[in-house]
N, C-alpha and C. Protein backbone atom coordinates (compact mmCIF):
# COMPACT_ATOMS: atom_id res chain seq x y z
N UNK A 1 0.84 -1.16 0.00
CA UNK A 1 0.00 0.00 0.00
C UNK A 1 0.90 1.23 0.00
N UNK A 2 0.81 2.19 -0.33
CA UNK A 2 1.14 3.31 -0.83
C UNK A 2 0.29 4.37 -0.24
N UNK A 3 1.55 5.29 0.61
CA UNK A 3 0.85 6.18 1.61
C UNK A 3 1.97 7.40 1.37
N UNK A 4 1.08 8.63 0.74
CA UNK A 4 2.38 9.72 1.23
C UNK A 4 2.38 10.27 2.49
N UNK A 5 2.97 11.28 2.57
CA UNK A 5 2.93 11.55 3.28
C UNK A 5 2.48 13.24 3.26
N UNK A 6 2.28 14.07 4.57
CA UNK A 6 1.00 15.04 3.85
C UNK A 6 2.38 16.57 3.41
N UNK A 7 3.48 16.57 3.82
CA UNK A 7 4.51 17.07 3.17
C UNK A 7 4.15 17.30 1.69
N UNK A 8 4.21 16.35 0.43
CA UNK A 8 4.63 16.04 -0.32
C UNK A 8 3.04 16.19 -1.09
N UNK A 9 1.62 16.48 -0.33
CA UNK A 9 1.07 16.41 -1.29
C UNK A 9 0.85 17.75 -2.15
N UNK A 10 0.13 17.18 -3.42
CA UNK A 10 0.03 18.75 -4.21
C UNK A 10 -1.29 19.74 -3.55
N UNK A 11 -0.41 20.66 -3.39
CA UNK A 11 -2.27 21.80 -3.15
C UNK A 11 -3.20 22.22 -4.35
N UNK A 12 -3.96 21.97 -4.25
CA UNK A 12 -5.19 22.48 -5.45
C UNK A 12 -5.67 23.90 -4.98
N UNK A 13 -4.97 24.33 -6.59
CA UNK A 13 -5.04 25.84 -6.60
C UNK A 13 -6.15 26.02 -8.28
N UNK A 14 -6.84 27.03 -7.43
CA UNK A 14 -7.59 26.88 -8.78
C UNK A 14 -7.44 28.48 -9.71
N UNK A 15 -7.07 28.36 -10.46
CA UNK A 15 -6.51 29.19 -11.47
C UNK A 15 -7.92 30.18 -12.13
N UNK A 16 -8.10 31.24 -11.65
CA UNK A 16 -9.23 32.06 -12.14
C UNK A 16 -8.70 33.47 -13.49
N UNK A 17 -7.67 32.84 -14.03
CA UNK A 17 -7.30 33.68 -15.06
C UNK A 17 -8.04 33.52 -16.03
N UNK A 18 -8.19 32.07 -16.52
CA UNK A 18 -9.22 32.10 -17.48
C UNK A 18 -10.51 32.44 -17.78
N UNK A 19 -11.59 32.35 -16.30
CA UNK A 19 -12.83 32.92 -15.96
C UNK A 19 -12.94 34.14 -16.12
N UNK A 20 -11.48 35.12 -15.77
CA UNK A 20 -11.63 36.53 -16.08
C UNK A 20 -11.80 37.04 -17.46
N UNK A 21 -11.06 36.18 -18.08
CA UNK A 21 -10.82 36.24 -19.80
C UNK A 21 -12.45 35.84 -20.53
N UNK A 22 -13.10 35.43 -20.03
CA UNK A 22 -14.36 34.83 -20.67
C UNK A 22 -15.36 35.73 -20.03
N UNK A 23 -15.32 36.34 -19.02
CA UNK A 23 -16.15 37.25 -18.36
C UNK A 23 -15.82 38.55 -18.98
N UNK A 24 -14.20 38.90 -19.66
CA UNK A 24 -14.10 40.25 -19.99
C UNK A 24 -14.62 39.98 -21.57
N UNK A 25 -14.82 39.05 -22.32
CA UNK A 25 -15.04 38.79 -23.76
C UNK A 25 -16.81 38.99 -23.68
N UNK A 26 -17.16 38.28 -22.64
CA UNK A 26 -18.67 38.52 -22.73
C UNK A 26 -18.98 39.60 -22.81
N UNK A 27 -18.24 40.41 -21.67
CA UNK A 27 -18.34 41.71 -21.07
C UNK A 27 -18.37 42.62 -23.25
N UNK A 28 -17.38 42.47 -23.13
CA UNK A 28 -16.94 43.06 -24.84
C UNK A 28 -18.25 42.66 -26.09
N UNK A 29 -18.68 41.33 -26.23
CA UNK A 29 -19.75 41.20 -27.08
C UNK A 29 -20.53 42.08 -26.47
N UNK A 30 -21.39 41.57 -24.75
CA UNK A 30 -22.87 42.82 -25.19
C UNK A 30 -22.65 44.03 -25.20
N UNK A 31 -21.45 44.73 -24.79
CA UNK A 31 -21.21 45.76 -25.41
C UNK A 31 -21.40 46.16 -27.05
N UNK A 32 -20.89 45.83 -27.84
CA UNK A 32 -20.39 45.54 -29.41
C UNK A 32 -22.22 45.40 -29.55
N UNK A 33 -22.67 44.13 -29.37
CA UNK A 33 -24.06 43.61 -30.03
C UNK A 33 -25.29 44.89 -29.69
N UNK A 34 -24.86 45.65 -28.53
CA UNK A 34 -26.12 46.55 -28.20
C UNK A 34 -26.32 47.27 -28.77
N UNK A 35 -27.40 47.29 -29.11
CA UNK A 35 -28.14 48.90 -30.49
C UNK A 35 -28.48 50.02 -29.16
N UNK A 36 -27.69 50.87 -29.44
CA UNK A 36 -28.46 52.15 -29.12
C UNK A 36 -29.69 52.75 -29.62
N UNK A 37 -30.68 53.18 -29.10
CA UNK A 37 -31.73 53.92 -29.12
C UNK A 37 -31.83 55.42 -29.33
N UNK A 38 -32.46 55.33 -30.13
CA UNK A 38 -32.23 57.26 -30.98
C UNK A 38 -33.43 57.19 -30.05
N UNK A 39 -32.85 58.74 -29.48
CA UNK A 39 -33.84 59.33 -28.40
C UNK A 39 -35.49 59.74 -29.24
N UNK A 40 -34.74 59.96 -30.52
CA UNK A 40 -36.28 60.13 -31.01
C UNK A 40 -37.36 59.28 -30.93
N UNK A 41 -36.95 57.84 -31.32
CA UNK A 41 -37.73 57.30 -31.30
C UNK A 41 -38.40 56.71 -29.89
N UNK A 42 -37.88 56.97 -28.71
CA UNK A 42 -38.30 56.72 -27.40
C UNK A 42 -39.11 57.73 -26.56
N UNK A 43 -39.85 58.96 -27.70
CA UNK A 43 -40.61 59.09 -27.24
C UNK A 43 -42.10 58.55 -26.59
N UNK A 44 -42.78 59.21 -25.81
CA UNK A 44 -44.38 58.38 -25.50
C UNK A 44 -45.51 58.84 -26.65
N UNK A 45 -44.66 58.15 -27.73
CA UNK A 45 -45.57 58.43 -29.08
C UNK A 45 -46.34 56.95 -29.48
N UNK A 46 -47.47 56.81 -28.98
CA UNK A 46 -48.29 55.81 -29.24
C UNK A 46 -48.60 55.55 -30.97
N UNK A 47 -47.86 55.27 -31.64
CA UNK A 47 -48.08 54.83 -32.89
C UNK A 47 -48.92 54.07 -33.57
N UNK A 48 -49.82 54.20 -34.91
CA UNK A 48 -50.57 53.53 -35.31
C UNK A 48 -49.92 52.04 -35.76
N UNK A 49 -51.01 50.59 -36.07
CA UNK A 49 -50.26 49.88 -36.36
C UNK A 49 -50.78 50.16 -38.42
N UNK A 50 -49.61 48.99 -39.24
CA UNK A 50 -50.12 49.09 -40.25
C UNK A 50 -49.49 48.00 -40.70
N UNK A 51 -50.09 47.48 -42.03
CA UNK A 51 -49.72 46.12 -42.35
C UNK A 51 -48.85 46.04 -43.29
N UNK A 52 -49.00 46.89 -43.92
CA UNK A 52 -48.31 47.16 -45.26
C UNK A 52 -47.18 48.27 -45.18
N UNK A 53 -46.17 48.28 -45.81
CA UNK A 53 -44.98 49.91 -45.25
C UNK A 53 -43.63 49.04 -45.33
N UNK A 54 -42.96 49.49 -45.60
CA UNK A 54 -41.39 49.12 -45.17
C UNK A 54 -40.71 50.05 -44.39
N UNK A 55 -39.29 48.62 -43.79
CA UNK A 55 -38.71 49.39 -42.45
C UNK A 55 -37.87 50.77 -42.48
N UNK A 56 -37.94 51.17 -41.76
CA UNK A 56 -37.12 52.69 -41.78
C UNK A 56 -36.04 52.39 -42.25
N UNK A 57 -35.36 53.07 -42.91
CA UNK A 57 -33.71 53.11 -43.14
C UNK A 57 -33.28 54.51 -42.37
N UNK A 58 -32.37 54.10 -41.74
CA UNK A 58 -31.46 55.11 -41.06
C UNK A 58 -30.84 56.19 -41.34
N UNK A 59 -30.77 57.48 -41.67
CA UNK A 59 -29.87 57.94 -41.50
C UNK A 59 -29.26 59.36 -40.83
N UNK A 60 -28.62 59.67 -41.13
CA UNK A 60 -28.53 61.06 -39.62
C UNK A 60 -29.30 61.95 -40.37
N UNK A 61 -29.25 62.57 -41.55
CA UNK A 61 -30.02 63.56 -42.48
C UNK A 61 -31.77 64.00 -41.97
N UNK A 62 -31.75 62.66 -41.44
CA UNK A 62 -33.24 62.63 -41.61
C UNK A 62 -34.15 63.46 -40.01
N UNK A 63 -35.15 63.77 -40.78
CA UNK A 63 -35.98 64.69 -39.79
C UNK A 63 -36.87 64.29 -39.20
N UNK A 64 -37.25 63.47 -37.75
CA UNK A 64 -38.10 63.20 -37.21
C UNK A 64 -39.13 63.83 -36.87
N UNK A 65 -39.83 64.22 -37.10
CA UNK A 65 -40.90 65.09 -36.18
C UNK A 65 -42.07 64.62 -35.68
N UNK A 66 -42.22 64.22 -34.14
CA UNK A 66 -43.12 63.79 -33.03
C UNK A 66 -44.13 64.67 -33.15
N UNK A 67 -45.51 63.78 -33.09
CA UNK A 67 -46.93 64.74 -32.78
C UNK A 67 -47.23 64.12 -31.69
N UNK A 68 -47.32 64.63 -30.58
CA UNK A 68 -47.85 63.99 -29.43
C UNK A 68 -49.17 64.39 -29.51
N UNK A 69 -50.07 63.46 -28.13
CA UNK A 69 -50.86 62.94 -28.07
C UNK A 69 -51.81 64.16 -28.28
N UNK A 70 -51.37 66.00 -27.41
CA UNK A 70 -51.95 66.34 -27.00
C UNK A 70 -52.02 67.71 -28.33
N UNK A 71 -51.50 67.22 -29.48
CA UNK A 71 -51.22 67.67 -30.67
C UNK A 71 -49.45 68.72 -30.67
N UNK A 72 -49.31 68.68 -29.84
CA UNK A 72 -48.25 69.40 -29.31
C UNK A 72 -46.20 68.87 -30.65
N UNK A 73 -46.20 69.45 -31.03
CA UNK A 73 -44.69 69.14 -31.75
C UNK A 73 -43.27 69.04 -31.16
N UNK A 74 -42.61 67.54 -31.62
CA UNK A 74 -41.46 67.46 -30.58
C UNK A 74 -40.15 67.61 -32.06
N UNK A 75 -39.58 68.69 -32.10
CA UNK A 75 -38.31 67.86 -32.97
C UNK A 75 -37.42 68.42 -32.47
N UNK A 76 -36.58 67.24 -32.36
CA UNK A 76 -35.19 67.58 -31.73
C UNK A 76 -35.03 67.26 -30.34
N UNK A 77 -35.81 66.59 -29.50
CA UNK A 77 -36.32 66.56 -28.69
C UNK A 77 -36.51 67.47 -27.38
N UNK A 78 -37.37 68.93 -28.59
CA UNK A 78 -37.79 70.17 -27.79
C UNK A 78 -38.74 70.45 -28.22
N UNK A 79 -39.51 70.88 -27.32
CA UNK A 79 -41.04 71.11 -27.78
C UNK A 79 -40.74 72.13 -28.98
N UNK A 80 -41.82 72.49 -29.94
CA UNK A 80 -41.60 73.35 -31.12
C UNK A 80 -42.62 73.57 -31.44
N UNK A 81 -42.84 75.27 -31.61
CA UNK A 81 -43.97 75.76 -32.37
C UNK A 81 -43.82 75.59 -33.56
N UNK A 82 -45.28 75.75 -34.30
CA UNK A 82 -45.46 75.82 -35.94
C UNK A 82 -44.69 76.63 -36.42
N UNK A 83 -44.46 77.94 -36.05
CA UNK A 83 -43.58 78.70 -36.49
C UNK A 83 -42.32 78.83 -36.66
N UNK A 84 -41.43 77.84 -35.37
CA UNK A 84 -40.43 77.54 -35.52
C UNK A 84 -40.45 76.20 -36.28
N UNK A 85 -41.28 75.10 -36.42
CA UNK A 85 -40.78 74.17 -37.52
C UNK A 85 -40.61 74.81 -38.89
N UNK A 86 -41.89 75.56 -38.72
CA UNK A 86 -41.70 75.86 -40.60
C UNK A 86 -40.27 76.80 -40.97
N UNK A 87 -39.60 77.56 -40.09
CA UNK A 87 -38.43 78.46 -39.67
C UNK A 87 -37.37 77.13 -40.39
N UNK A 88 -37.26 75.76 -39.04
CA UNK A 88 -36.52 74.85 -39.57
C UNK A 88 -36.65 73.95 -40.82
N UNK A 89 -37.66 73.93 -40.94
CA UNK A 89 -37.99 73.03 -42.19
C UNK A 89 -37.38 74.03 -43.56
N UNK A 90 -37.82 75.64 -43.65
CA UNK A 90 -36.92 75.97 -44.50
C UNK A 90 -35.82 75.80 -44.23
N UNK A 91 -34.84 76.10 -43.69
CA UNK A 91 -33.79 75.94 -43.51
C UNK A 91 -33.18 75.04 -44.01
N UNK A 92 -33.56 73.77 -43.68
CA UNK A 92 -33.23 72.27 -44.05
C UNK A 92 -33.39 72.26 -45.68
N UNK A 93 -34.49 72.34 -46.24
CA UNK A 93 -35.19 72.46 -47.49
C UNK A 93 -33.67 73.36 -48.24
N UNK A 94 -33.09 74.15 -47.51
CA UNK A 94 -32.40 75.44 -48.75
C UNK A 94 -31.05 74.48 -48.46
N UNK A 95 -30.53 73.43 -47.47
CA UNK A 95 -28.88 72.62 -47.18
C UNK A 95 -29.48 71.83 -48.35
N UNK A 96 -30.56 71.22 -48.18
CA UNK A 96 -31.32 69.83 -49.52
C UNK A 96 -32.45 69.03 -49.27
N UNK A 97 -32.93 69.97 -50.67
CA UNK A 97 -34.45 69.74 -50.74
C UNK A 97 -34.85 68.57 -50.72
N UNK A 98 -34.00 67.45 -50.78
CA UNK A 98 -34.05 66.02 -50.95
C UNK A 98 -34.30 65.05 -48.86
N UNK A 99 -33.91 66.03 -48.45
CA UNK A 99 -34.33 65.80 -47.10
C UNK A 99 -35.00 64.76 -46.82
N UNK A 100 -35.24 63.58 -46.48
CA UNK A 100 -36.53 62.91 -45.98
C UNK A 100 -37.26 63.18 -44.57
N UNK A 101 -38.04 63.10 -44.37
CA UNK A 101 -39.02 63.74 -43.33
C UNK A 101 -39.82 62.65 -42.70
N UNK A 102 -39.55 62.50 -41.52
CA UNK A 102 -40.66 61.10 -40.80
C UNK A 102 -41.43 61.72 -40.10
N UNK A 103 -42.99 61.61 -40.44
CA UNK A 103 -44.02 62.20 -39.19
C UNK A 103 -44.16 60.72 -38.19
N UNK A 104 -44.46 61.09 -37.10
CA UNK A 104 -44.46 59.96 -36.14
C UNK A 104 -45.59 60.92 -35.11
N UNK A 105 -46.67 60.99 -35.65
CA UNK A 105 -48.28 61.24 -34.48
C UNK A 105 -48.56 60.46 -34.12
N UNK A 106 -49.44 60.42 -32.67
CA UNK A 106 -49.94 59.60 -31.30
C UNK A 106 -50.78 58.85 -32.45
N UNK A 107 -51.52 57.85 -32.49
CA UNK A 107 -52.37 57.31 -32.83
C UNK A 107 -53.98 57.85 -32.33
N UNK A 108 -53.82 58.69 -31.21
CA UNK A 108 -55.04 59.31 -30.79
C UNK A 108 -54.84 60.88 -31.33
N UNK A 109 -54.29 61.60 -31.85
CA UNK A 109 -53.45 62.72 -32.16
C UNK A 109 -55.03 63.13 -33.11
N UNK A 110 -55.06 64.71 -33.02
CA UNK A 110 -56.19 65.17 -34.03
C UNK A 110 -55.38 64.87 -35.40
N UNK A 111 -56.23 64.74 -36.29
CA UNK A 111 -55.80 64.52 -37.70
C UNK A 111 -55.12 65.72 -38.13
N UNK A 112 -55.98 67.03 -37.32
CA UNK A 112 -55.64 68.10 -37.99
C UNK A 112 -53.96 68.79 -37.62
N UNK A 113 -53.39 67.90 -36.90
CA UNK A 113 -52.08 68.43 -36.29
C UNK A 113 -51.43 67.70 -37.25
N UNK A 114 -51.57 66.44 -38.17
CA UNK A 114 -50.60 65.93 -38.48
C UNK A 114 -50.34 66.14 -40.07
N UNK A 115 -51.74 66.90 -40.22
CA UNK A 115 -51.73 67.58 -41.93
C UNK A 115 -51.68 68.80 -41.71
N UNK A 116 -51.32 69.92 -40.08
CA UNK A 116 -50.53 71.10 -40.47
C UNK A 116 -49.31 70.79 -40.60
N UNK A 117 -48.28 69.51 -39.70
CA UNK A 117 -47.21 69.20 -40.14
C UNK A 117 -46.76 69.23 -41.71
N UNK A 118 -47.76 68.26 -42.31
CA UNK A 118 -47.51 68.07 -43.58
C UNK A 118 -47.12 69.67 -44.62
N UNK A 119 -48.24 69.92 -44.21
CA UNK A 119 -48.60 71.63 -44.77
C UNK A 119 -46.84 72.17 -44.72
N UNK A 120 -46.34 72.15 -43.54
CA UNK A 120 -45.08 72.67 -43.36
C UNK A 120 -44.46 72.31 -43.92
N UNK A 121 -44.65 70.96 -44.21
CA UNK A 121 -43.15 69.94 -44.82
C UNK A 121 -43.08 70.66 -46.49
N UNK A 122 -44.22 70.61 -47.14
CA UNK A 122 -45.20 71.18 -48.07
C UNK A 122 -44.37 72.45 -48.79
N UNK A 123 -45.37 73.39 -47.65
CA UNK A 123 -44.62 74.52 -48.01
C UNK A 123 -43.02 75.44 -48.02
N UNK A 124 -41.72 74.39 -47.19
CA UNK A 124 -40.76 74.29 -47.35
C UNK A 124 -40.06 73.75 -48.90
N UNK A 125 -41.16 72.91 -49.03
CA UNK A 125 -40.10 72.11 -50.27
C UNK A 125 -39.72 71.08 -50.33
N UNK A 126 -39.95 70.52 -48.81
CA UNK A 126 -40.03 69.17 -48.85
C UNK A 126 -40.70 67.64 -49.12
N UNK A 127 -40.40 66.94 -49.82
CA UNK A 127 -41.40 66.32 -50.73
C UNK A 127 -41.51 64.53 -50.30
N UNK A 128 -40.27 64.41 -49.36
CA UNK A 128 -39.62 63.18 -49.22
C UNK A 128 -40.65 62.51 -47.83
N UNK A 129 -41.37 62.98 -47.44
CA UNK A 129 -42.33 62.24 -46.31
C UNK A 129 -43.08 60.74 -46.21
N UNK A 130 -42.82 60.39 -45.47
CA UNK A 130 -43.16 59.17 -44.31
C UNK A 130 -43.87 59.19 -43.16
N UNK A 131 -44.77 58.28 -43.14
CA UNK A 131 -45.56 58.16 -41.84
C UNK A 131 -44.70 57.01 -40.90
N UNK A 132 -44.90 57.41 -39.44
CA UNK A 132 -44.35 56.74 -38.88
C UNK A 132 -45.38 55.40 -37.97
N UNK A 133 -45.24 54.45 -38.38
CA UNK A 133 -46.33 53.50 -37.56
C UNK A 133 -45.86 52.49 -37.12
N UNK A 134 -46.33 51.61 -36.28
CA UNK A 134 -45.81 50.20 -35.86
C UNK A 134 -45.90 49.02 -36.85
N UNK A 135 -45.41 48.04 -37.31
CA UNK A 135 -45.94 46.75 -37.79
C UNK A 135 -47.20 46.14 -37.26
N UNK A 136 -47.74 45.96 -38.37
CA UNK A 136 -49.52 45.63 -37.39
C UNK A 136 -49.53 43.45 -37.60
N UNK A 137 -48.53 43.07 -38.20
CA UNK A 137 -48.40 41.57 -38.35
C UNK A 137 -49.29 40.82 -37.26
């Protein structure tokens, strides 16, 4: 029989270098994989659904403008009079008239707030408009 003795035995050491390495890689993907959220779209803008439409394409150019519930205008995420959109909307219209324009109204929103928007978009020059709605699938 075969007996050591307790001198001689090995200590069990457990090596946490590698756990750190797999915890900092995870750490690194959901970083990397996470989509940020354009503040625009996180407004409390209750959107219509619709069945038919394709998905937004992105890009910084583009002009959101929020109709909240209470008909009230958000762009930029500051409240905005009619007077100052139509102010910005020219503006935009004279850098390029090619602009695209997303309306995004409450789904309870008067109709009539979201065709003075239009009116603005309209009478700037801008021609490139989109409604903003949910997927109704």
């Amino acid at each position: 029989m075969n007996i050591r003795d307790e001198e001689g035995a090995d200590e069990l050491i457990l090596n946490l270098t590698p756990m750190i390495d797999v915890i900092f890689l995870l750490l690194i993907f959901f970083m990397v994989a996470t989509t940020f959220q354009d503040p625009e779209r996180e407004m409390d803008v209750d959107l219509p659904e619709a069945s038919s439409g394709s998905p937004l394409t992105e890009d910084q150019d583009d002009l959101i403008i929020n109709i909240l519930r209470d008909g009230s205008i958000v762009l930029f995420e500051k409240p905005t009079t009619r007077e100052d959109l139509v102010r910005i909307l020219n503006q935009r219209a004279q850098q390029d008239p090619e602009t695209p324009v997303t309306i995004r109204g409450d789904r309870l929103v008067k109709h009539e707030a979201v065709v003075s928007v239009m009116d603005a978009c309209g009478m700037a020059g801008l021609r490139q408009l989109s409604l903003g709605t949910l997927d109704g699938e």
